[in-house]
Protein backbone atom coordinates (compact mmCIF):
# COMPACT_ATOMS: atom_id res chain seq x y z
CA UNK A 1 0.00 0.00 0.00
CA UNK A 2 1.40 3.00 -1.19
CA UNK A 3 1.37 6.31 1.13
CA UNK A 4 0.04 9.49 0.07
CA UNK A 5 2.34 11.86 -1.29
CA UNK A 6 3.59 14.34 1.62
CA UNK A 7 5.50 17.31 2.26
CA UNK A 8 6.43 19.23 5.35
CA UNK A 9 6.11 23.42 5.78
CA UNK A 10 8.37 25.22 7.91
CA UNK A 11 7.18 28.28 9.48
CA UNK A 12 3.50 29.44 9.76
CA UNK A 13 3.68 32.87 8.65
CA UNK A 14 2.08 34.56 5.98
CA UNK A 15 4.41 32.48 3.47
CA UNK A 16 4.10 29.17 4.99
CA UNK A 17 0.47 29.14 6.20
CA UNK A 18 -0.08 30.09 2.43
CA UNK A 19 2.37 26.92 1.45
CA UNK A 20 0.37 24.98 3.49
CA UNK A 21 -2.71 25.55 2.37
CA UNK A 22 -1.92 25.94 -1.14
CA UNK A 23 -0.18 22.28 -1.18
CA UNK A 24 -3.17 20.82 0.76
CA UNK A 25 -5.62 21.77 -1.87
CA UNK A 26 -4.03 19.68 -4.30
CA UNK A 27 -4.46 16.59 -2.20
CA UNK A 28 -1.19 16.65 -0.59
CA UNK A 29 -0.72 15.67 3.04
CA UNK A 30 1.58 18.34 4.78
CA UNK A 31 2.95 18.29 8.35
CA UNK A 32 3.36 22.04 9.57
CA UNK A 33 5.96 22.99 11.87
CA UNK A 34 5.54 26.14 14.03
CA UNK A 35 8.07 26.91 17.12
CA UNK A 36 5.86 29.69 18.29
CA UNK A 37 3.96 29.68 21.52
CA UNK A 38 6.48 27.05 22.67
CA UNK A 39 9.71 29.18 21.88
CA UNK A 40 8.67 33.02 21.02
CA UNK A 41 10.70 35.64 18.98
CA UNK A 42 11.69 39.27 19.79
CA UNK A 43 9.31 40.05 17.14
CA UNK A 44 5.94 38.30 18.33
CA UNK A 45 3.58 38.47 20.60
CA UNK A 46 1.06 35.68 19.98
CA UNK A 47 0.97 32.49 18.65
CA UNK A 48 -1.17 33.28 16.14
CA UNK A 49 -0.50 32.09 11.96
CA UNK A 50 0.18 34.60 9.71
CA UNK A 51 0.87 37.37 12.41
CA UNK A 52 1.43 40.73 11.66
CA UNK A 53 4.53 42.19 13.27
CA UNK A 54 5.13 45.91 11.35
CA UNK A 55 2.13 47.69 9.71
CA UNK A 56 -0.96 46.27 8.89
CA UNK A 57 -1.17 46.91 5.48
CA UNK A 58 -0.99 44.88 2.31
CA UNK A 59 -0.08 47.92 -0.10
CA UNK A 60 -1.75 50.03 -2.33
CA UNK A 61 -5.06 48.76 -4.49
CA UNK A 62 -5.61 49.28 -8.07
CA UNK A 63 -4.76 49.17 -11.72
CA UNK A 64 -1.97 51.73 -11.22
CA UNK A 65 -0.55 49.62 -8.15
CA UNK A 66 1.95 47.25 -8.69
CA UNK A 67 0.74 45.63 -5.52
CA UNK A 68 -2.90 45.60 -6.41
CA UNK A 69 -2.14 43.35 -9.38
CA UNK A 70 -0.27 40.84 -7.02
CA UNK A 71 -3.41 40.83 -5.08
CA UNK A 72 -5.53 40.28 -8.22
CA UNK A 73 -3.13 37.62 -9.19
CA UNK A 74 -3.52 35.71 -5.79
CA UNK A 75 -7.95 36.33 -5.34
CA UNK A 76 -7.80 34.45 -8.55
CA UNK A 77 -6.00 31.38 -6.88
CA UNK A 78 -7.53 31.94 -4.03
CA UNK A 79 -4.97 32.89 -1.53
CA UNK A 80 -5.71 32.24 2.25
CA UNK A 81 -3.88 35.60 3.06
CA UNK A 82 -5.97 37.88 0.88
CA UNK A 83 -9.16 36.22 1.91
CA UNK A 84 -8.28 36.81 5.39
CA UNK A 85 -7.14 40.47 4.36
CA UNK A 86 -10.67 41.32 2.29
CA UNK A 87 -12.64 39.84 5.75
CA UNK A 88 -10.63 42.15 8.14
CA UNK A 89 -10.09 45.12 5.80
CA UNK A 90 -10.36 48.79 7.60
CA UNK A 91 -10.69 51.85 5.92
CA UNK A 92 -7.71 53.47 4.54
CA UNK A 93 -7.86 55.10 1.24
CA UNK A 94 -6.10 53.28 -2.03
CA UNK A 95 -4.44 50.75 -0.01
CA UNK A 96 -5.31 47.38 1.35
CA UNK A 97 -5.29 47.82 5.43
CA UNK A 98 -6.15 44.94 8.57
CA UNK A 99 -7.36 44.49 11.14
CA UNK A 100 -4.38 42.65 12.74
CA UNK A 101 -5.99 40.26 15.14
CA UNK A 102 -9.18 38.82 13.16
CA UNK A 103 -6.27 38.68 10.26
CA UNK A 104 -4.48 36.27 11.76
CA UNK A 105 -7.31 34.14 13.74
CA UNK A 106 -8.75 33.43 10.06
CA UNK A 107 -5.66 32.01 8.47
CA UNK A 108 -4.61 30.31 11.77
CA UNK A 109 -8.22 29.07 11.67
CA UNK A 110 -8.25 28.28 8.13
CA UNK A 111 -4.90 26.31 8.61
CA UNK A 112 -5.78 24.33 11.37
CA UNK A 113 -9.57 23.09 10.16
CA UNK A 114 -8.08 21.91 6.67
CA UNK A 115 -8.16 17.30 6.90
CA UNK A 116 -4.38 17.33 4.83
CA UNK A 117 -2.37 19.82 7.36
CA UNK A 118 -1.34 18.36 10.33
CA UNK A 119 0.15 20.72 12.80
CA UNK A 120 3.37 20.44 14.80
CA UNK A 121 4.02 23.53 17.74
CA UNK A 122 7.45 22.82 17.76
CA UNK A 123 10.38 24.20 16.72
CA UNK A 124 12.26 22.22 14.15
CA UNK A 125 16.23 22.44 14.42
CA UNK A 126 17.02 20.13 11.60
CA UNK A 127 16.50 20.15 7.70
CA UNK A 128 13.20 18.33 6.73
CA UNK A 129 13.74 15.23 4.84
CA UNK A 130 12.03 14.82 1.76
CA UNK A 131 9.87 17.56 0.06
CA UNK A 132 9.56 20.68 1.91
CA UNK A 133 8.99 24.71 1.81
CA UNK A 134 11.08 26.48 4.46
CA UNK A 135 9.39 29.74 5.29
CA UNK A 136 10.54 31.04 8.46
CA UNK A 137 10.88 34.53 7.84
CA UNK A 138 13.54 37.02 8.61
CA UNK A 139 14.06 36.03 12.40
CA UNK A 140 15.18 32.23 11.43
CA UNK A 141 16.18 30.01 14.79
CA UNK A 142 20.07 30.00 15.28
CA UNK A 143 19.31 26.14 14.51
CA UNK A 144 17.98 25.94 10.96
CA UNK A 145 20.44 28.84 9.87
CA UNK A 146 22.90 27.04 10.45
CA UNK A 147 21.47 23.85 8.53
CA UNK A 148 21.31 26.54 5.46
CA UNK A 149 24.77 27.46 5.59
CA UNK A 150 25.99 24.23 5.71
CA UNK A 151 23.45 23.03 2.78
CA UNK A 152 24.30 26.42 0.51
CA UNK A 153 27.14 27.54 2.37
CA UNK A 154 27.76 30.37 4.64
CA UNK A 155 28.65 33.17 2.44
CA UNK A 156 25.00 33.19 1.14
CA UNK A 157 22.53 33.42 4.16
CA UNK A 158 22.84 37.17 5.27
CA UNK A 159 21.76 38.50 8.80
CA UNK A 160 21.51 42.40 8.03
CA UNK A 161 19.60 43.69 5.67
CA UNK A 162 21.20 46.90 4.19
CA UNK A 163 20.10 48.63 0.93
CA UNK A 164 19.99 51.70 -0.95
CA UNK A 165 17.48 52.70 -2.66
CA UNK A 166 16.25 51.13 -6.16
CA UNK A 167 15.42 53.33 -9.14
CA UNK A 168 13.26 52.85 -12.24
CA UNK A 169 15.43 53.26 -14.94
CA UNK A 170 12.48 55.16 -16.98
CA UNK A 171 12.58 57.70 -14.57
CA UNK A 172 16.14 58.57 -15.00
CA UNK A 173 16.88 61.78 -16.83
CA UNK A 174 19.20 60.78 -18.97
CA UNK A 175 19.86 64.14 -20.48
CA UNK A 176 22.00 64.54 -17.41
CA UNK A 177 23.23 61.24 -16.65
CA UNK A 178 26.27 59.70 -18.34
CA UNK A 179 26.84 56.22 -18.65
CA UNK A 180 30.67 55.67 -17.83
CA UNK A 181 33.19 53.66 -15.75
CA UNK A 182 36.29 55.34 -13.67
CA UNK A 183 39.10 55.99 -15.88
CA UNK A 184 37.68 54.59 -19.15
CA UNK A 185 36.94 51.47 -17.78
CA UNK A 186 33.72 49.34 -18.91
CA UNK A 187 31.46 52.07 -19.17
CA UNK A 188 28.83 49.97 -16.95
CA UNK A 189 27.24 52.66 -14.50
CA UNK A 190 25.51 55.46 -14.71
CA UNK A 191 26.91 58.95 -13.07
CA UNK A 192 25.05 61.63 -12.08
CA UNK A 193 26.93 64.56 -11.73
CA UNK A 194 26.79 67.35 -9.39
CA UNK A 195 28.68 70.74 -9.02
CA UNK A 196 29.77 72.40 -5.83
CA UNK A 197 26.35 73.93 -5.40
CA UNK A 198 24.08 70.71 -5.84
CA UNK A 199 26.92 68.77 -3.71
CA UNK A 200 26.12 71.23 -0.74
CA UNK A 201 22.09 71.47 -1.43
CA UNK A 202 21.89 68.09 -0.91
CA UNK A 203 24.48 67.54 1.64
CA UNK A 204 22.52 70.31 3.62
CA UNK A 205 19.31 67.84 3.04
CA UNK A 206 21.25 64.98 3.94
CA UNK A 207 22.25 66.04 7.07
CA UNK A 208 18.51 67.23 7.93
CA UNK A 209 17.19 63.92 7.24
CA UNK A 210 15.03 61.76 9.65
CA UNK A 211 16.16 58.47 10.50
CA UNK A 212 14.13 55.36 10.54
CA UNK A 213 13.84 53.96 14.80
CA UNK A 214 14.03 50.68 14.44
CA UNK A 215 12.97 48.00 16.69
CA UNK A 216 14.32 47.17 19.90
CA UNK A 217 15.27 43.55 19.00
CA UNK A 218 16.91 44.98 15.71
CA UNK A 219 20.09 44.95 17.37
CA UNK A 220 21.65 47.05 14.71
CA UNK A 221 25.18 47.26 13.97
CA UNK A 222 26.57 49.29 11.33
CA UNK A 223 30.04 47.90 9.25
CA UNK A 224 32.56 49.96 7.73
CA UNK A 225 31.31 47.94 4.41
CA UNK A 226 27.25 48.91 4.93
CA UNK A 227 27.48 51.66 6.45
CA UNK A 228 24.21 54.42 6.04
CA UNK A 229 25.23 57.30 3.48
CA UNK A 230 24.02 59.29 5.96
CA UNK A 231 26.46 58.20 9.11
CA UNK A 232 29.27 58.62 6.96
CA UNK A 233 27.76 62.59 6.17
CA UNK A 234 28.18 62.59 9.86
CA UNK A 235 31.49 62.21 9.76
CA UNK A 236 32.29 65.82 8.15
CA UNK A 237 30.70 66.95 4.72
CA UNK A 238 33.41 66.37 2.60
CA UNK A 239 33.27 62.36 3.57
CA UNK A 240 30.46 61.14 1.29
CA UNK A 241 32.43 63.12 -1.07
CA UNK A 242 35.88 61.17 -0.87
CA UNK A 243 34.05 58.02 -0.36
CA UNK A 244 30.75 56.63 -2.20
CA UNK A 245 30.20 59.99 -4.29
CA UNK A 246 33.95 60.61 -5.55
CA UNK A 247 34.61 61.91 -8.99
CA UNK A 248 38.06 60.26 -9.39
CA UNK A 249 38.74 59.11 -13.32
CA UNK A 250 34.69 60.04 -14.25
CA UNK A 251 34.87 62.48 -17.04
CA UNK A 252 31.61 64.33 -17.58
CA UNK A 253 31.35 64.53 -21.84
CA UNK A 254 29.62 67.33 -21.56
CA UNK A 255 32.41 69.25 -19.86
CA UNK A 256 35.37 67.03 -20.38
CA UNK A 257 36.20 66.82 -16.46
CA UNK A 258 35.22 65.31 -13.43
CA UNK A 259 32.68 66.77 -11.30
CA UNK A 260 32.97 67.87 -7.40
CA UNK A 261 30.74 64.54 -6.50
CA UNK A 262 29.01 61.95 -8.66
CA UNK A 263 26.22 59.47 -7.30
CA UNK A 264 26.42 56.14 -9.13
CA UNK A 265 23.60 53.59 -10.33
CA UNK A 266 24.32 50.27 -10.49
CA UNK A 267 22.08 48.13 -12.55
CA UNK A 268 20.07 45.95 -10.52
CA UNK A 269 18.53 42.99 -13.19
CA UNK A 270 19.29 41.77 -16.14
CA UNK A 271 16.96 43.86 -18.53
CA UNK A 272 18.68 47.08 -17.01
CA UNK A 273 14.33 48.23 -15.86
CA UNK A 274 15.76 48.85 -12.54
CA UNK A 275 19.24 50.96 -11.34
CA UNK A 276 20.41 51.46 -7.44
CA UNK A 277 22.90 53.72 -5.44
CA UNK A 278 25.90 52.50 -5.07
CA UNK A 279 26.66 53.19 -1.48
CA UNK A 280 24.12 54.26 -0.83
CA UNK A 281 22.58 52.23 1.77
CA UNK A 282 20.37 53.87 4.70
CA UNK A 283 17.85 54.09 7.24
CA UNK A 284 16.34 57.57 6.51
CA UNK A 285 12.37 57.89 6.40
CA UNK A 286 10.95 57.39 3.02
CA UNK A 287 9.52 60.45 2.31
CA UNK A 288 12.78 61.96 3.30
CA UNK A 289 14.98 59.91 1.53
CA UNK A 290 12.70 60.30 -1.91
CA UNK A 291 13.59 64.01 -1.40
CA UNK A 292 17.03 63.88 -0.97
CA UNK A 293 17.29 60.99 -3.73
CA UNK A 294 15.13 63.93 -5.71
CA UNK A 295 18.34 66.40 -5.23
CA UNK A 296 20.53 64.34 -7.17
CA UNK A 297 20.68 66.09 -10.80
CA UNK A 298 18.83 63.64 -13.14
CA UNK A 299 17.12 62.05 -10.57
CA UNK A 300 14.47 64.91 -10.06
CA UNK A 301 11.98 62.72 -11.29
CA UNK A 302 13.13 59.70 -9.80
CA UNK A 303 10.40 56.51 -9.30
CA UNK A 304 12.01 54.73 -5.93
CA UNK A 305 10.83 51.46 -6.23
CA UNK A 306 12.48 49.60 -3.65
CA UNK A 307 13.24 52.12 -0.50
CA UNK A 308 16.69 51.76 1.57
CA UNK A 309 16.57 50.34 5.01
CA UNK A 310 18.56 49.14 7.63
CA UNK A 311 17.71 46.04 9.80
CA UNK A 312 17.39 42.60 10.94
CA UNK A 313 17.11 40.47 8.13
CA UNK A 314 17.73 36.09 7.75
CA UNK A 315 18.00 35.70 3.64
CA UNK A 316 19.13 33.95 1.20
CA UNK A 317 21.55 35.32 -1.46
CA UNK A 318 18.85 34.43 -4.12
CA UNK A 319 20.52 34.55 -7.27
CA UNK A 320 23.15 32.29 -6.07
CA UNK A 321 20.75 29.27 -4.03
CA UNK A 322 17.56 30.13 -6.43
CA UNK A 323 15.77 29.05 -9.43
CA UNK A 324 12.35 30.97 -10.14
CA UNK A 325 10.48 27.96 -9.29
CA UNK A 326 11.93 28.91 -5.96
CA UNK A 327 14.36 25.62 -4.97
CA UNK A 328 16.93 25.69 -4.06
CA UNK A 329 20.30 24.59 -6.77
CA UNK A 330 21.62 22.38 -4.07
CA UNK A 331 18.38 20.54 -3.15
CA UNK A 332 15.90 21.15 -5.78
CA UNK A 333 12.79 19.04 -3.47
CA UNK A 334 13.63 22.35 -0.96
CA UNK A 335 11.72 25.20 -1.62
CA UNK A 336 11.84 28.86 -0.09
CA UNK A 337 9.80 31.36 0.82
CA UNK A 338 9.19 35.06 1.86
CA UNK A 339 11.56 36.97 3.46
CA UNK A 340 13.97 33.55 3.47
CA UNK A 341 13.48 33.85 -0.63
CA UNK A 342 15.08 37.50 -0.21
CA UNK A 343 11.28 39.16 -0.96
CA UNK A 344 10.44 42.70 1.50
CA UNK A 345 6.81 42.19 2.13
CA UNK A 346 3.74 40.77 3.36
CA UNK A 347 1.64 40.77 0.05
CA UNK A 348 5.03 38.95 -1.24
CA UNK A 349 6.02 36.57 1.27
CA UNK A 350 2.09 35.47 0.91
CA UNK A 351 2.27 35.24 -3.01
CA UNK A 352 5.95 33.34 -3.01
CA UNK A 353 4.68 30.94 -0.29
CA UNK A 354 1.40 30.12 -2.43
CA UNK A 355 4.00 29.40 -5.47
CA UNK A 356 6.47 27.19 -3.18
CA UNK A 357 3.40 25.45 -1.72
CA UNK A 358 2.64 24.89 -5.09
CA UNK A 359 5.39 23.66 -6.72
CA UNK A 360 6.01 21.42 -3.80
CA UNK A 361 2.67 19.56 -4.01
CA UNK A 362 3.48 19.35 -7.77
CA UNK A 363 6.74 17.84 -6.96
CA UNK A 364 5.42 15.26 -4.62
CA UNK A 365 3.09 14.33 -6.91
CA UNK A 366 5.36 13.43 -9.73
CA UNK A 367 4.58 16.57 -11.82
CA UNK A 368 6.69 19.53 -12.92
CA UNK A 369 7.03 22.43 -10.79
CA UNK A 370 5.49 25.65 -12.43
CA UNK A 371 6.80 29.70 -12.88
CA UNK A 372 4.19 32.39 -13.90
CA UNK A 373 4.82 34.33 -17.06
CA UNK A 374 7.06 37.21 -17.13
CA UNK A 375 3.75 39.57 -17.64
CA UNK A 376 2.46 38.86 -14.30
CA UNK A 377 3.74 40.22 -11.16
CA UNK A 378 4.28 37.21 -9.60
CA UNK A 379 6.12 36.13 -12.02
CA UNK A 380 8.59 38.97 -12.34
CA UNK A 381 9.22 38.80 -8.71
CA UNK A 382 10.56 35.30 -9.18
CA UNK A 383 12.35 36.02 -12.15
CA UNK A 384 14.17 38.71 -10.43
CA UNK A 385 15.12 36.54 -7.65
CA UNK A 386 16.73 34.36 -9.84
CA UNK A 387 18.54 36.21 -11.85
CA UNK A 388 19.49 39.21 -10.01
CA UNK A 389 23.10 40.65 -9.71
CA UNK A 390 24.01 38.12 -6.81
CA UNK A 391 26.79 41.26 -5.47
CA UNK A 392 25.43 42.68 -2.67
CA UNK A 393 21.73 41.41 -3.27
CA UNK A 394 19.06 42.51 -1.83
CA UNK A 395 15.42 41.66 -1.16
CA UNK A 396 12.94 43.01 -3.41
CA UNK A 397 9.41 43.87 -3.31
CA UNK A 398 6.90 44.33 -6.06
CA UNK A 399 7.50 47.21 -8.25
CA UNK A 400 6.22 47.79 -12.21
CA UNK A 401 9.55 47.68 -13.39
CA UNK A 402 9.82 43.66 -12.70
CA UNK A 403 7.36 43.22 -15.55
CA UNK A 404 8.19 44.25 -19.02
CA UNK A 405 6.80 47.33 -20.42
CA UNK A 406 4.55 47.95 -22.84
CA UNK A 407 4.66 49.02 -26.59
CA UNK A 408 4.73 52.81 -27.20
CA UNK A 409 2.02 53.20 -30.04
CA UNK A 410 3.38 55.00 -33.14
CA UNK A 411 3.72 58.44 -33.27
CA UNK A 412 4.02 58.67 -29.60
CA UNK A 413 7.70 59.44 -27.45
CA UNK A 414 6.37 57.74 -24.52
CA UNK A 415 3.17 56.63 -22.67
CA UNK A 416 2.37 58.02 -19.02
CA UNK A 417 2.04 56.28 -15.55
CA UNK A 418 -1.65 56.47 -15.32
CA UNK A 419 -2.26 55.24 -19.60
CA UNK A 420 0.06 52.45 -19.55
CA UNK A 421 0.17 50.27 -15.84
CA UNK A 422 -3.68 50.11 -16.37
CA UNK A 423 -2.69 48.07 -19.34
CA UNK A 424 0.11 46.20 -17.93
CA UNK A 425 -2.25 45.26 -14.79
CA UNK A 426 -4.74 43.89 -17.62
CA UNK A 427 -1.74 42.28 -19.49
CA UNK A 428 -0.49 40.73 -16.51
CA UNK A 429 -3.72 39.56 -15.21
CA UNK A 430 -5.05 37.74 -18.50
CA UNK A 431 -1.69 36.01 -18.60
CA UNK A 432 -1.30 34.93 -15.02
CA UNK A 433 -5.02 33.53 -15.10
CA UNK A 434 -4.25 31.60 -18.46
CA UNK A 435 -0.96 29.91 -17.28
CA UNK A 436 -2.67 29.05 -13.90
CA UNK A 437 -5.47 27.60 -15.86
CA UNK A 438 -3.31 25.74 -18.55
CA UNK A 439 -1.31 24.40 -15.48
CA UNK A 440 -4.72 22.55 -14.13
CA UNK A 441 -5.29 25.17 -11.06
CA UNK A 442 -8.62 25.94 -10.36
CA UNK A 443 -9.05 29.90 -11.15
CA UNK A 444 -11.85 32.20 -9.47
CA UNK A 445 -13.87 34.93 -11.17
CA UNK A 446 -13.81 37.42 -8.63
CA UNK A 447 -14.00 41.21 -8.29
CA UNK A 448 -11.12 43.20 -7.62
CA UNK A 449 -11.62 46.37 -5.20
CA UNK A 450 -10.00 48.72 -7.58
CA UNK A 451 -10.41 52.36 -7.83
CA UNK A 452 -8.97 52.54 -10.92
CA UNK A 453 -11.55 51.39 -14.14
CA UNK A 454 -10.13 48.82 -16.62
CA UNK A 455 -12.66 49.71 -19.00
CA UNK A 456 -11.13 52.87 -20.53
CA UNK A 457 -8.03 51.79 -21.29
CA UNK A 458 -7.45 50.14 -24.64
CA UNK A 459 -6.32 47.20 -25.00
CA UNK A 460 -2.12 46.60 -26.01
């Protein structure tokens, strides 16, 4: 007698109560591990599923939000998380907001009453045999970390998450930035110069700047190799000027000489959609750091579509461990999700866990594990994650510049924000609900709560 096929979840936040439920629906059996009441984080309070420990919002709503078509993507699928989220919702505007408590008592509730999970409150120390989704999020027990590092080795689990900010390439002005490498070398980033004057304006702003407070089990410690662009300002205002912003061997075509300070981009994936500061990693406030970003010349315009932070993070180097059907190289009947996977985000941790969940029911069932088209958001997430630069990676969240764009029509220079993501939300919706159908997944007609209407917008 043959048993049925199995697979065990790690973690039951929003990415592994989605994994669990997700797998269970195709028939699977699936043993769920959870450490929490029995051993607590700094981070929690209950021992709720799918708790919310920062804000309680899933993003903005919407044809023109990136996020809002990763919710449409998972209603159609029929994601635990955003049925819990459109039960509990509260008012607040364009964006997708919880109540925290009844959030988490329907997924916990949800996870607990379905006949193929079986749920362990334990903490698990060692590497699940056979198929399995780890999911345990960026506070990962000492325990299983080190399991990773020995499975994909040490140099690609990171403990400190910090980033600079990530710019869509579209909104570049490119009028003013040169693409150019220091003394004539492989011209592979883009400068953006800045005279005495703009060097001091936003120095000035710099130096104003609110910081981010972070937690008090953060436990932050800056390095000399991540350290915020603005504690090195501290340090005297010529610093960021003889460190991340030099001019050395950067020759401005326009003026044939270097400029008093330069701010680098770095290009961030492989279609070159999406560009970040190098050295530029922080912990200011985001509407703060959008204006100082804003100073830079050619960045007055500037879409920030990843913020910088600073904090605790447990993730993966994704690039390097990764393929987009999210397993990992080394142990391909391993899969990994949320922040683990190296996404920033509820909405995302939910959407990659449904996907890993997925693939890992697929997997013990015999069957090929699945990616969503490039089109859908979902989809471009993964792809990023995948096939990111690996140097100094990241986690991402959902932005419009992981899909690709669309066509300009003829006769036009270029389409604006509010003509074209209406179409790319439509684009990536249609294809995301055809692959999930081709693939055999049961897909729901449901409504979307978007303030935006579809129905103006031409079709591509």
């Amino acid at each position: 007698m043959t048993s049925s096929p199995h697979i065990t979840v790690v973690g039951a936040g929003l990415a592994g109560s989605e994994a669990a439920l997700a797998a269970a629906r195709l028939g699977v059996q699936v043993t769920l591990y959870e450490m929490r009441p029995a051993r607590m984080t700094p981070a929690h309070r209950t021992g709720g599923f799918a708790e919310l420990v920062c804000s309680n919002s899933l993003g903005g709503e919407g044809a023109l939000q990136a996020k809002g078509l990763l919710q449409a993507e998972m209603r159609r699928v029929s994601s635990a998380i955003l049925d819990s989220a459109d039960h509990n919702r509260l008012p607040a505007g364009n964006a997708l907001a919880v109540e925290r408590e009844g959030f988490s008592a329907r997924v916990t509730a949800a996870v607990r009453a379905h006949p193929n999970i079986t749920v362990r409150d334990e903490e698990l120390t060692e590497l699940p045999d056979g198929v399995a989704v780890l999911a345990t999020g960026p506070l990962t027990s000492p325990a299983l970390a080190e399991r990773l590092v020995q499975l994909t080795g040490g140099e690609q689990l990171a403990f400190y998450d910090a980033a600079a900010p990530v710019i869509a390439f579209e909104s570049i002005d490119m009028d003013v930035v040169f693409r150019a490498g220091r003394y004539d070398q492989s011209a592979d980033y883009l400068n953006c110069p800045m005279n005495r004057e703009q060097y001091e304006a936003f120095y000035t702003a710099l130096e104003q700047a609110r910081s981010h407070t972070p937690h008090d089990w953060e436990q932050l410690e800056f390095f000399e190799g991540c350290m915020p662009i603005e504690e090195i300002a501290r340090r005297g205002p010529d610093t960021p000027r003889f460190g991340p912003m030099k001019p050395r061997g950067l020759t401005d075509p326009r003026t044939g000489r270097w400029p008093y300070a330069v701010a680098q981009l770095r290009q961030e994936d492989q279609e070159g959609r999406m560009w970040s500061l190098v050295g530029f990693q922080t912990g200011l406030k985001w509407g703060d750091q959008k204006a100082v970003v804003q100073l830079i010349p050619g960045l007055e315009n500037a879409e920030i579509v990843r913020y910088g932070v600073m904090h605790r993070n447990t993730y993966l180097n994704a690039p390097r461990v990764l393929n987009a059907a999210l397993q990992l190289n080394a142990d391909p009947q391993k899969l990994v999700a949320g922040v683990l996977a190296g996404t920033e985000g509820y909405l995302e941790s939910a959407a990659t866990g449904w996907l890993a969940g997925t693939n890992a029911a697929r997997i013990a069932l015999g069957q090929e594990p699945l990616v969503p088209p490039q089109e859908s958001m979902l989809g471009g997430l993964v792809r990023y994650l995948a096939s990111a630069n690996p140097d100094g990676f990241q986690p991402m969240n959902v932005n419009w510049a992981l899909v690709p764009e669309v066509p300009v029509p003829e006769g036009r220079r270029k389409l604006g924000k509010r003509e074209k993501r209406p179409v790319m939300f439509r684009r990536g919706l249609d294809a995301f609900c055809a692959w999930a159908r081709g693939a055999g997944l049961q897909v729901q007609d449901v409504p979307d709560p978007a303030p935006e209407s579809l129905e103006a917008v031409a079709a591509p």
